[in-house]
N, C-alpha and C. Protein backbone atom coordinates (compact mmCIF):
# COMPACT_ATOMS: atom_id res chain seq x y z
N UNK A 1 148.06 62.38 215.62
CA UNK A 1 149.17 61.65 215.02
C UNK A 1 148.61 60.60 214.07
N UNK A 2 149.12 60.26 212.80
CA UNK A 2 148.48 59.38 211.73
C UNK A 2 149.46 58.25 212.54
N UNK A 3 148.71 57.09 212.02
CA UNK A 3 149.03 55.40 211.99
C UNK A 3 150.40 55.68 211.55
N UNK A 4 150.86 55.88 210.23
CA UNK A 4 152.06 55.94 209.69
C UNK A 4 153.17 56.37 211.03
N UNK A 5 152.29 57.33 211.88
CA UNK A 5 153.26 58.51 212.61
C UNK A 5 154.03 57.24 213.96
N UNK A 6 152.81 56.71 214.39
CA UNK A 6 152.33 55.47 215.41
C UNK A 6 153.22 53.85 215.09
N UNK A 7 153.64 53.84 213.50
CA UNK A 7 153.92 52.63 213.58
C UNK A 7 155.24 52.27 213.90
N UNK A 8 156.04 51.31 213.87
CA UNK A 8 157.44 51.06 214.62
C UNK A 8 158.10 51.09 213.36
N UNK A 9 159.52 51.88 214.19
CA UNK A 9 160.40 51.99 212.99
C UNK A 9 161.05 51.00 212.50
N UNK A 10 161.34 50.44 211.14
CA UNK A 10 161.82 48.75 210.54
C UNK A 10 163.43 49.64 210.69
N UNK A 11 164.16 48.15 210.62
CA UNK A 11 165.78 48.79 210.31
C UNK A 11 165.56 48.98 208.92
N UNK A 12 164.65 48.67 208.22
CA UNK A 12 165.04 48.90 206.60
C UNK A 12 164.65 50.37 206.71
N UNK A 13 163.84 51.29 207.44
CA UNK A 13 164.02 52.23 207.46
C UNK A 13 165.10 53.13 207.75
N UNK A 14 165.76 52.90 209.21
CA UNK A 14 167.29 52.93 209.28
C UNK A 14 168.18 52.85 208.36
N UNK A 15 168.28 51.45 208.19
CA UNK A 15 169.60 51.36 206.72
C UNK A 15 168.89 52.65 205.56
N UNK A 16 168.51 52.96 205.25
CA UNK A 16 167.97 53.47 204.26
C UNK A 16 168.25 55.47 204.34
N UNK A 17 167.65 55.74 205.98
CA UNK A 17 168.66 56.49 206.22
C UNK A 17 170.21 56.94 206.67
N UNK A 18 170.73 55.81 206.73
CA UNK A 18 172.35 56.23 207.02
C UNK A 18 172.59 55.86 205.14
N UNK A 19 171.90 55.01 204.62
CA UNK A 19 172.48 54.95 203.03
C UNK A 19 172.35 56.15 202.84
N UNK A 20 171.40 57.61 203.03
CA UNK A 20 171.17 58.88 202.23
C UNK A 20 172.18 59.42 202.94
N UNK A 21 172.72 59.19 204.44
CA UNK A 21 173.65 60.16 204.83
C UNK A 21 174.91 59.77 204.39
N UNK A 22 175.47 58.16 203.79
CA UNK A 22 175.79 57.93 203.20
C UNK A 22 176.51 58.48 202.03
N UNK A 23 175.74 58.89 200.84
CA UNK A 23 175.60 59.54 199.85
C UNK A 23 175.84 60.91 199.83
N UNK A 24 174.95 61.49 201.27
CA UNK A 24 175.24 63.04 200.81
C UNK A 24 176.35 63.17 201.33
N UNK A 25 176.44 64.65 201.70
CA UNK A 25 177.17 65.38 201.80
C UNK A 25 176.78 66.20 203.20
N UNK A 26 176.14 65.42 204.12
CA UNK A 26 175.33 66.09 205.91
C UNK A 26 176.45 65.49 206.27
N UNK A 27 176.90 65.99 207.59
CA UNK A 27 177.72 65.43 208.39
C UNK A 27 177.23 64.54 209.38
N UNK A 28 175.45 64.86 209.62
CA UNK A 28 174.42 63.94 210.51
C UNK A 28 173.04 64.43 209.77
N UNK A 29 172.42 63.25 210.39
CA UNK A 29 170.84 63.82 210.55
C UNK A 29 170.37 62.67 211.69
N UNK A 30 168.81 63.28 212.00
CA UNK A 30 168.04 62.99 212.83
C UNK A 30 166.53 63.33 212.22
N UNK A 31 166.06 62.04 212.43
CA UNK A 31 164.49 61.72 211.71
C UNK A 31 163.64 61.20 212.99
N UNK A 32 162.57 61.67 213.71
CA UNK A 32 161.49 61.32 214.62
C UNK A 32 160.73 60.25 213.88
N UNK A 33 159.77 59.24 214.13
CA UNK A 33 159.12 58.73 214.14
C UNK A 33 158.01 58.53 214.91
N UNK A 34 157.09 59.20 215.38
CA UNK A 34 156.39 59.27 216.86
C UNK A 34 157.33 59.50 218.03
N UNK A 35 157.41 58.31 219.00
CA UNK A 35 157.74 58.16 220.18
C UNK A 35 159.80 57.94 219.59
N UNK A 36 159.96 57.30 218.46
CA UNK A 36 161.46 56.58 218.10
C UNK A 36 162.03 57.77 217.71
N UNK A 37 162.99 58.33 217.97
CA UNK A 37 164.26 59.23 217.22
C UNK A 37 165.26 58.75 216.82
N UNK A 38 165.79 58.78 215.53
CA UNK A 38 166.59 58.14 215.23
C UNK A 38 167.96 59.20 214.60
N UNK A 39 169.08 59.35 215.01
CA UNK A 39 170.41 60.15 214.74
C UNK A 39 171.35 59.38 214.74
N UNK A 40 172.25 59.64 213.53
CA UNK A 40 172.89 58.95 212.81
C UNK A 40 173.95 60.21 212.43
N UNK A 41 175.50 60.28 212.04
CA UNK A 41 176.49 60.92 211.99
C UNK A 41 177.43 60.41 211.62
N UNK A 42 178.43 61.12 210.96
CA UNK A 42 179.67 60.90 209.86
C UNK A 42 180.61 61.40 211.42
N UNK A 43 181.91 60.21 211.22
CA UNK A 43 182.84 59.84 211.61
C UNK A 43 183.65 60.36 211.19
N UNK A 44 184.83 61.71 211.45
CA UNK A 44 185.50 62.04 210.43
C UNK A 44 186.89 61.17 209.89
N UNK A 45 187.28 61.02 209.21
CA UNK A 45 188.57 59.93 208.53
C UNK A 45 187.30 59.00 208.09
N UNK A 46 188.12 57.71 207.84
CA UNK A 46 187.62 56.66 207.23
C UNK A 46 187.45 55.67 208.69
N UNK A 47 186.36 54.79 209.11
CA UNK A 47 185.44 54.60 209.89
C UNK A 47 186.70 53.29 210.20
N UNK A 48 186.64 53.24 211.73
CA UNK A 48 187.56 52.70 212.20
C UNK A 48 187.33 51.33 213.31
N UNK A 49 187.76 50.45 213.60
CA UNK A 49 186.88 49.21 214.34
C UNK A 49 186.99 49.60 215.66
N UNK A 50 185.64 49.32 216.88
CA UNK A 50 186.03 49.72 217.66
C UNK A 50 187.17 49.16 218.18
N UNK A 51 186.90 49.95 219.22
CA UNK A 51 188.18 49.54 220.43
C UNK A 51 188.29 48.45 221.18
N UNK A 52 188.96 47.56 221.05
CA UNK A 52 189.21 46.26 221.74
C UNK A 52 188.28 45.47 221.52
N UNK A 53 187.36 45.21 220.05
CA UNK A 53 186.81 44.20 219.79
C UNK A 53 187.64 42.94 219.38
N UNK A 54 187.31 41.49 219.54
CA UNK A 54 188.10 40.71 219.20
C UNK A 54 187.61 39.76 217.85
N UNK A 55 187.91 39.29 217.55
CA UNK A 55 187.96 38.39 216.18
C UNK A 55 185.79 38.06 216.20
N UNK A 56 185.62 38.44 215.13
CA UNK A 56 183.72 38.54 214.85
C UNK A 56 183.78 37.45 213.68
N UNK A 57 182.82 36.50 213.59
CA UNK A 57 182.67 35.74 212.55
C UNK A 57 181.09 36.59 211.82
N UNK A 58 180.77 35.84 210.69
CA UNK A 58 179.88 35.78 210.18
C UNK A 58 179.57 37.41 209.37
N UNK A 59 178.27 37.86 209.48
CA UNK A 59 177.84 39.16 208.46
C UNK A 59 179.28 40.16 209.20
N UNK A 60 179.21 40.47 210.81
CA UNK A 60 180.18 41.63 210.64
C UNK A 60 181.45 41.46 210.47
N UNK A 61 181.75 40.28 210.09
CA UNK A 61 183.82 40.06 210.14
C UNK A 61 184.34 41.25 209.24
N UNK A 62 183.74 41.58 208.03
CA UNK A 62 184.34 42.13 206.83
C UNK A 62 183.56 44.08 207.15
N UNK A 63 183.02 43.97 208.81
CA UNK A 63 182.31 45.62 208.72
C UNK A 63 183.18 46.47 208.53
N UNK A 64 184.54 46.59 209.49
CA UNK A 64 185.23 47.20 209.81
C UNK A 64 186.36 47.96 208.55
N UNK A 65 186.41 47.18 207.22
CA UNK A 65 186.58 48.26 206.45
C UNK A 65 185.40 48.43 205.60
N UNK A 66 184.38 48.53 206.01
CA UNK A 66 182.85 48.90 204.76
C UNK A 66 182.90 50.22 205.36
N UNK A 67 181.57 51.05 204.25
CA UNK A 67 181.06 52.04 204.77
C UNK A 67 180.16 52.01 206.07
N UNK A 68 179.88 53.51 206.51
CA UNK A 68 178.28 53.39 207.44
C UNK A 68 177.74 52.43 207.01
N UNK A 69 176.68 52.83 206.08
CA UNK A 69 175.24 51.77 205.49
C UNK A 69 175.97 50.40 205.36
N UNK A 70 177.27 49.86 205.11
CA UNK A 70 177.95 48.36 205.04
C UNK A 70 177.68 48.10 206.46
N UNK A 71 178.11 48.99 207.35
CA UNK A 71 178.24 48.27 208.76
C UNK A 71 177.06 48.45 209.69
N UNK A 72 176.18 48.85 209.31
CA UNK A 72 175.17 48.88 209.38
C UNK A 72 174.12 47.66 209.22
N UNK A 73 174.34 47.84 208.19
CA UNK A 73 173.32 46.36 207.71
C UNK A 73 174.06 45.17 208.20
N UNK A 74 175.21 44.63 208.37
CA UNK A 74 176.00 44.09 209.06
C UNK A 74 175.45 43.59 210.74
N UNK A 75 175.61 44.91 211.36
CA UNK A 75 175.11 45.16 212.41
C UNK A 75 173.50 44.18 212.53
N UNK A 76 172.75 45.07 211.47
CA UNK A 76 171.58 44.41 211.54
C UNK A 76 171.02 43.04 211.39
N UNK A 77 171.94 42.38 210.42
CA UNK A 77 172.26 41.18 209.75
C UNK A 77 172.55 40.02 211.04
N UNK A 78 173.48 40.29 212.06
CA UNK A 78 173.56 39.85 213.17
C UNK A 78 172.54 39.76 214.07
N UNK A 79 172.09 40.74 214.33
CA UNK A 79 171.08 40.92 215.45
C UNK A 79 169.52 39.96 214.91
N UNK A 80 169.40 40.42 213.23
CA UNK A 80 168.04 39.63 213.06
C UNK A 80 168.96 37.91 213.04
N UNK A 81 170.03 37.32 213.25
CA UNK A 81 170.30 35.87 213.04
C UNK A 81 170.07 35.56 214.58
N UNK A 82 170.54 36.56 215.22
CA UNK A 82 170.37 36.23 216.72
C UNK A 82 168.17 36.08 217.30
N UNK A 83 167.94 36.55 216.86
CA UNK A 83 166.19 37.13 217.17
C UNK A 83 165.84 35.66 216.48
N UNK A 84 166.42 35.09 215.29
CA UNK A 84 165.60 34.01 214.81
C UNK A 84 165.66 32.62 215.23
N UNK A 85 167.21 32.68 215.95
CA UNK A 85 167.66 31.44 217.11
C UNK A 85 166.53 31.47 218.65
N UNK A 86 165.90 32.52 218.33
CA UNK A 86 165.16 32.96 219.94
C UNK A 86 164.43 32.28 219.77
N UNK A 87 163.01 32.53 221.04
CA UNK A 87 161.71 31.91 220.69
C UNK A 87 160.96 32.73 219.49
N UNK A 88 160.35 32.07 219.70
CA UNK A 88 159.04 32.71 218.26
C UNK A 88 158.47 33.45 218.86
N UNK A 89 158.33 34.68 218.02
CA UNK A 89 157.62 35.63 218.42
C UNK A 89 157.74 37.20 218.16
N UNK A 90 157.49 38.24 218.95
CA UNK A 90 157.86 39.52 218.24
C UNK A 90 158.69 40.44 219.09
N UNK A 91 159.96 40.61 218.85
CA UNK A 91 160.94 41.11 219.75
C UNK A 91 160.43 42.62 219.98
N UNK A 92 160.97 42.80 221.31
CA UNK A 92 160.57 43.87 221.85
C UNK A 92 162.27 44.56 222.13
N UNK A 93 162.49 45.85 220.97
CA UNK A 93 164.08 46.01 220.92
C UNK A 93 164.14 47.43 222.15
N UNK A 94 165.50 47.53 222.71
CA UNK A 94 165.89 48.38 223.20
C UNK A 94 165.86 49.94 222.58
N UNK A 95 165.06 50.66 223.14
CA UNK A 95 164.90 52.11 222.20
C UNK A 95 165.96 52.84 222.45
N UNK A 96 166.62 52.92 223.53
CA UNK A 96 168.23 53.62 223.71
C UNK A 96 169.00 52.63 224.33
N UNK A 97 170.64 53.11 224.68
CA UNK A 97 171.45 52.93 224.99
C UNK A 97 171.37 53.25 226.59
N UNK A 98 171.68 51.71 227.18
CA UNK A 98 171.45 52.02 228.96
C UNK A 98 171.99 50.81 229.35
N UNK A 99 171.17 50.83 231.02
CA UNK A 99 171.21 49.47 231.37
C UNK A 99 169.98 49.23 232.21
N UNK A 100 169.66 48.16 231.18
CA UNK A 100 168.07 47.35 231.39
C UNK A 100 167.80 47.06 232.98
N UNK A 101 166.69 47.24 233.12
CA UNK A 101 166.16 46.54 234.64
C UNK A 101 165.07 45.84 234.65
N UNK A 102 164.77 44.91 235.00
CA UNK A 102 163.25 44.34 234.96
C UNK A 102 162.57 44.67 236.28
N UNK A 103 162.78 45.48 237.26
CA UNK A 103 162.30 45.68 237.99
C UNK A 103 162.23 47.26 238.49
N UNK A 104 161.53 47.59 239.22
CA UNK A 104 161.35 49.39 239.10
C UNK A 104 162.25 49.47 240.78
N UNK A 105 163.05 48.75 241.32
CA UNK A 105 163.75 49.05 242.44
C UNK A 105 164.58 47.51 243.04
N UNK A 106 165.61 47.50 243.29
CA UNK A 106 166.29 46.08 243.79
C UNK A 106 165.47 45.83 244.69
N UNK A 107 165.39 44.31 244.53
CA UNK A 107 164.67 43.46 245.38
C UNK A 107 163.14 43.62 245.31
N UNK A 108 162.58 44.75 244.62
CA UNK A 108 161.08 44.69 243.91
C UNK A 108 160.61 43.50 242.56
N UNK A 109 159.91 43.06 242.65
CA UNK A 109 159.01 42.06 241.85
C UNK A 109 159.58 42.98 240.59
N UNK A 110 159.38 42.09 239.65
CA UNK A 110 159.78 42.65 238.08
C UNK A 110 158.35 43.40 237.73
N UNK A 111 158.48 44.21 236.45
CA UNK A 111 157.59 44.21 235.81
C UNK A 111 156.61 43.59 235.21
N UNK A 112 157.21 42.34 234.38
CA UNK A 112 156.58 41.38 233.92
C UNK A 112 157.56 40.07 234.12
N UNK A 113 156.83 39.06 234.04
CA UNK A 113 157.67 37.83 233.73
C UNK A 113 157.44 36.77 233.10
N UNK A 114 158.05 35.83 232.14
CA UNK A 114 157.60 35.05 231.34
C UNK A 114 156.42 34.40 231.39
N UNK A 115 155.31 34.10 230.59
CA UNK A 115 154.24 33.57 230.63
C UNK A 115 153.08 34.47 230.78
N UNK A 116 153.77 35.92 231.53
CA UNK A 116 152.47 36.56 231.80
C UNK A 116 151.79 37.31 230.38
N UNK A 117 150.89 37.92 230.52
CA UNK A 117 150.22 38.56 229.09
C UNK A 117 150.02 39.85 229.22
N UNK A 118 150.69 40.63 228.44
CA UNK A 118 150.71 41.91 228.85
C UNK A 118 150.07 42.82 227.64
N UNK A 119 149.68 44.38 227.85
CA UNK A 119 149.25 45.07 226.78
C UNK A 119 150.16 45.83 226.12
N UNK A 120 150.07 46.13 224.80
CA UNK A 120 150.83 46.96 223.95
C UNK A 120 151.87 48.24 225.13
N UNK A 121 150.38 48.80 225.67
CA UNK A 121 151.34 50.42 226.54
C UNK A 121 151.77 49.69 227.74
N UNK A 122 151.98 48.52 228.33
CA UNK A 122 152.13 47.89 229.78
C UNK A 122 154.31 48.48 229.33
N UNK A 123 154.46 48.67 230.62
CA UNK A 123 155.75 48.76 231.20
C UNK A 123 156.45 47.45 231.17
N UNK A 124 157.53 47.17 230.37
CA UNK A 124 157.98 45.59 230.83
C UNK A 124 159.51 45.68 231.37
N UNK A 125 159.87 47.09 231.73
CA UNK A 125 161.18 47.08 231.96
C UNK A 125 161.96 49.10 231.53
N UNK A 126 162.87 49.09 232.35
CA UNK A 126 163.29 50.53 232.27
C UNK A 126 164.80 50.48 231.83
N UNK A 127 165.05 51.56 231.00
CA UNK A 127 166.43 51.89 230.96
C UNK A 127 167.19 52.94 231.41
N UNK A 128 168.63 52.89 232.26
CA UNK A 128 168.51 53.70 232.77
C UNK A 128 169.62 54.75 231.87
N UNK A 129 169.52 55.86 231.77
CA UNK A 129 170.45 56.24 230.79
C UNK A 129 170.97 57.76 232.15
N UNK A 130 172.43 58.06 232.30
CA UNK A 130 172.39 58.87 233.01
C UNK A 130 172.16 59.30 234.40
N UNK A 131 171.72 57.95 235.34
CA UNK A 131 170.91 58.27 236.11
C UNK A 131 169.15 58.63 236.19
N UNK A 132 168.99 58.86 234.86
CA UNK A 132 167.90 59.07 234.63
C UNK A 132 167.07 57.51 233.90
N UNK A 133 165.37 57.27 234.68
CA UNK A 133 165.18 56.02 234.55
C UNK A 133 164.25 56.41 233.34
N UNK A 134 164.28 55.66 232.36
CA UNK A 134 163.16 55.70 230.90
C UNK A 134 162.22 54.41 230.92
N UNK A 135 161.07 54.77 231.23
CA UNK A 135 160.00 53.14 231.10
C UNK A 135 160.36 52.93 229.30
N UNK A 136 160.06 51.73 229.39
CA UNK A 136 160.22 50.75 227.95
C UNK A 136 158.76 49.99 227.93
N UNK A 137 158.15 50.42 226.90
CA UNK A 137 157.08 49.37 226.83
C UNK A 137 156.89 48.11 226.17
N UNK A 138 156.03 47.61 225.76
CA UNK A 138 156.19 46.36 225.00
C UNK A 138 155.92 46.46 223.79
N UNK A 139 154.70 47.40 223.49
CA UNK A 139 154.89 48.15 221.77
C UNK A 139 153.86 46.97 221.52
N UNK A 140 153.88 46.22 221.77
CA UNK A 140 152.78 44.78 221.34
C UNK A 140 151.82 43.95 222.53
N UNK A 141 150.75 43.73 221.94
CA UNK A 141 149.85 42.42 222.69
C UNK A 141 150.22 41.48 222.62
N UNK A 142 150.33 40.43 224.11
CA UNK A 142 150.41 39.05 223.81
C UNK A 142 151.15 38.92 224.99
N UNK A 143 151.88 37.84 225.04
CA UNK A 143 152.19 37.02 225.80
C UNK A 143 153.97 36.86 226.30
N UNK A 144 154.44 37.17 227.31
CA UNK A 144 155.88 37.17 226.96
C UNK A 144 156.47 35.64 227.16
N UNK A 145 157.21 35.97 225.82
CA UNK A 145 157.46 34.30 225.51
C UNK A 145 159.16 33.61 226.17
N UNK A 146 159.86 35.19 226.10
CA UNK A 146 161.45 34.70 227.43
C UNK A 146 162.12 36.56 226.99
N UNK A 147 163.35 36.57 228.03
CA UNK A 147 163.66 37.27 228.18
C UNK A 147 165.35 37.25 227.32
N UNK A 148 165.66 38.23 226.95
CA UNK A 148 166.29 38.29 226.18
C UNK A 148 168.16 38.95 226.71
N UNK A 149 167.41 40.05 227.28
CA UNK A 149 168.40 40.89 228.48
C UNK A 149 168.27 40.12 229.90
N UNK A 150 169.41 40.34 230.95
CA UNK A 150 169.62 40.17 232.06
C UNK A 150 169.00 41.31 232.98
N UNK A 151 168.77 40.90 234.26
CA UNK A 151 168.23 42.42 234.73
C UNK A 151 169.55 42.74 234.98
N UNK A 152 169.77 44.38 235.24
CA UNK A 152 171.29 44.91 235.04
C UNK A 152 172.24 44.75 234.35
N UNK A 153 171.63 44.72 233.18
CA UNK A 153 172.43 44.14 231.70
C UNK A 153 172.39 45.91 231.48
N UNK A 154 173.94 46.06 230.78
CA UNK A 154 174.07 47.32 229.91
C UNK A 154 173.34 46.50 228.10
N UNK A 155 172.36 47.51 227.64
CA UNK A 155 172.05 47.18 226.41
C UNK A 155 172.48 47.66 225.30
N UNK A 156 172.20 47.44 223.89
CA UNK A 156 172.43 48.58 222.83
C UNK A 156 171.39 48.86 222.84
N UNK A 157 171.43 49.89 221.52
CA UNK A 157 169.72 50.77 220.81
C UNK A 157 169.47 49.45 219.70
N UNK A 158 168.39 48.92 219.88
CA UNK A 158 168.06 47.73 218.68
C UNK A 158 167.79 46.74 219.66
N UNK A 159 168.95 45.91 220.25
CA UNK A 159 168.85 45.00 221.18
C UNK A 159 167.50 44.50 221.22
N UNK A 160 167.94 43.17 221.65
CA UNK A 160 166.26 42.78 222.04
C UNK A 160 166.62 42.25 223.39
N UNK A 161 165.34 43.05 223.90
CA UNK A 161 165.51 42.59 225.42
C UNK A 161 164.17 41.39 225.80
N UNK A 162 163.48 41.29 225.50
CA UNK A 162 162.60 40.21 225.20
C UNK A 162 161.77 39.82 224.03
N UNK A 163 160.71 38.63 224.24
CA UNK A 163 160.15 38.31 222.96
C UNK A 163 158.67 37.97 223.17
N UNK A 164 157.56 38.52 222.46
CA UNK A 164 156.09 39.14 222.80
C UNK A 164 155.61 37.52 221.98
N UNK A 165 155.04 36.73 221.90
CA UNK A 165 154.06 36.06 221.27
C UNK A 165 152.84 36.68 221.42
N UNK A 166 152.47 37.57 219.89
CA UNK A 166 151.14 38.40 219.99
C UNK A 166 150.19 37.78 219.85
N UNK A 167 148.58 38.08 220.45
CA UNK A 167 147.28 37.55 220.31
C UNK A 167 147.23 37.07 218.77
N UNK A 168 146.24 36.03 218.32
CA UNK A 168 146.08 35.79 217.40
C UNK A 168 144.80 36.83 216.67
């Protein structure tokens, strides 16, 4: 696998593909990145707010009549204002849709916990999607600087569930 294959996917990569699905004329696509898959799909009608959201200030107030790639970056626009109110450091985002655990069984010791120093492939937490449990790693060296998710928090895909202060 090349470095390129290895490195983490940016949302500017994201936005960039829902802008082409955007544009064309696919009804979806799906692009791998190493370990990240990323699938993305056309809504048929004109893209609708969810269900029982209530009054949103700031980048997403105006998503709900934009396109994909509008609500998208929107989306993203939020999440990086939220990551920069955090501690300093390098967020470690949710790779799917679940619900987070910091621990590999109730009433078991967590994986990791603030202060400790962990390695890039170290386990810092699982998602469970299905019944089925997915380890989450930390993707980075360094130090965990706080936690971002609750244990038994349902997450999104992006989310940040904690925040890495990497080696210098």
């Amino acid at each position: 696998m090349t470095a390129e294959a290895n490195a983490a996917v940016s949302w500017e990569q994201v936005l960039e593909l829902v802008a082409q699905l955007d544009e064309s004329g696919l009804a979806e696509a799906e692009v791998s990145y190493g370990d990240v898959s990323v699938r993305v799909s056309r809504s048929g009608g004109s893209p609708q707010p969810p269900a029982g959201t209530g009054p949103e200030g700031g980048a997403a107030a105006g998503a709900a009549t934009a396109g994909p790639a509008e609500r998208m970056a929107a989306t993203v626009e939020s999440a990086a204002a939220a990551v920069e109110d955090g501690p300093a450091g390098t967020p470690v985002p949710a790779p799917m849709v679940g619900v987070f655990y910091r621990s590999p069984a109730p009433g078991a010791d967590p994986f990791v916990t603030e202060g400790q120093r962990i390695e890039a492939d170290q386990t810092v937490g699982i998602i469970e999607v299905m019944k089925m449990m997915n380890p989450v790693t930390a993707g980075v060296s360094g130090t965990v600087a706080a936690f971002a998710a609750r244990d038994a928090q349902a997450v999104e895909f992006g989310q940040t569930l904690l925040t890495v202060v990497e080696d210098a």
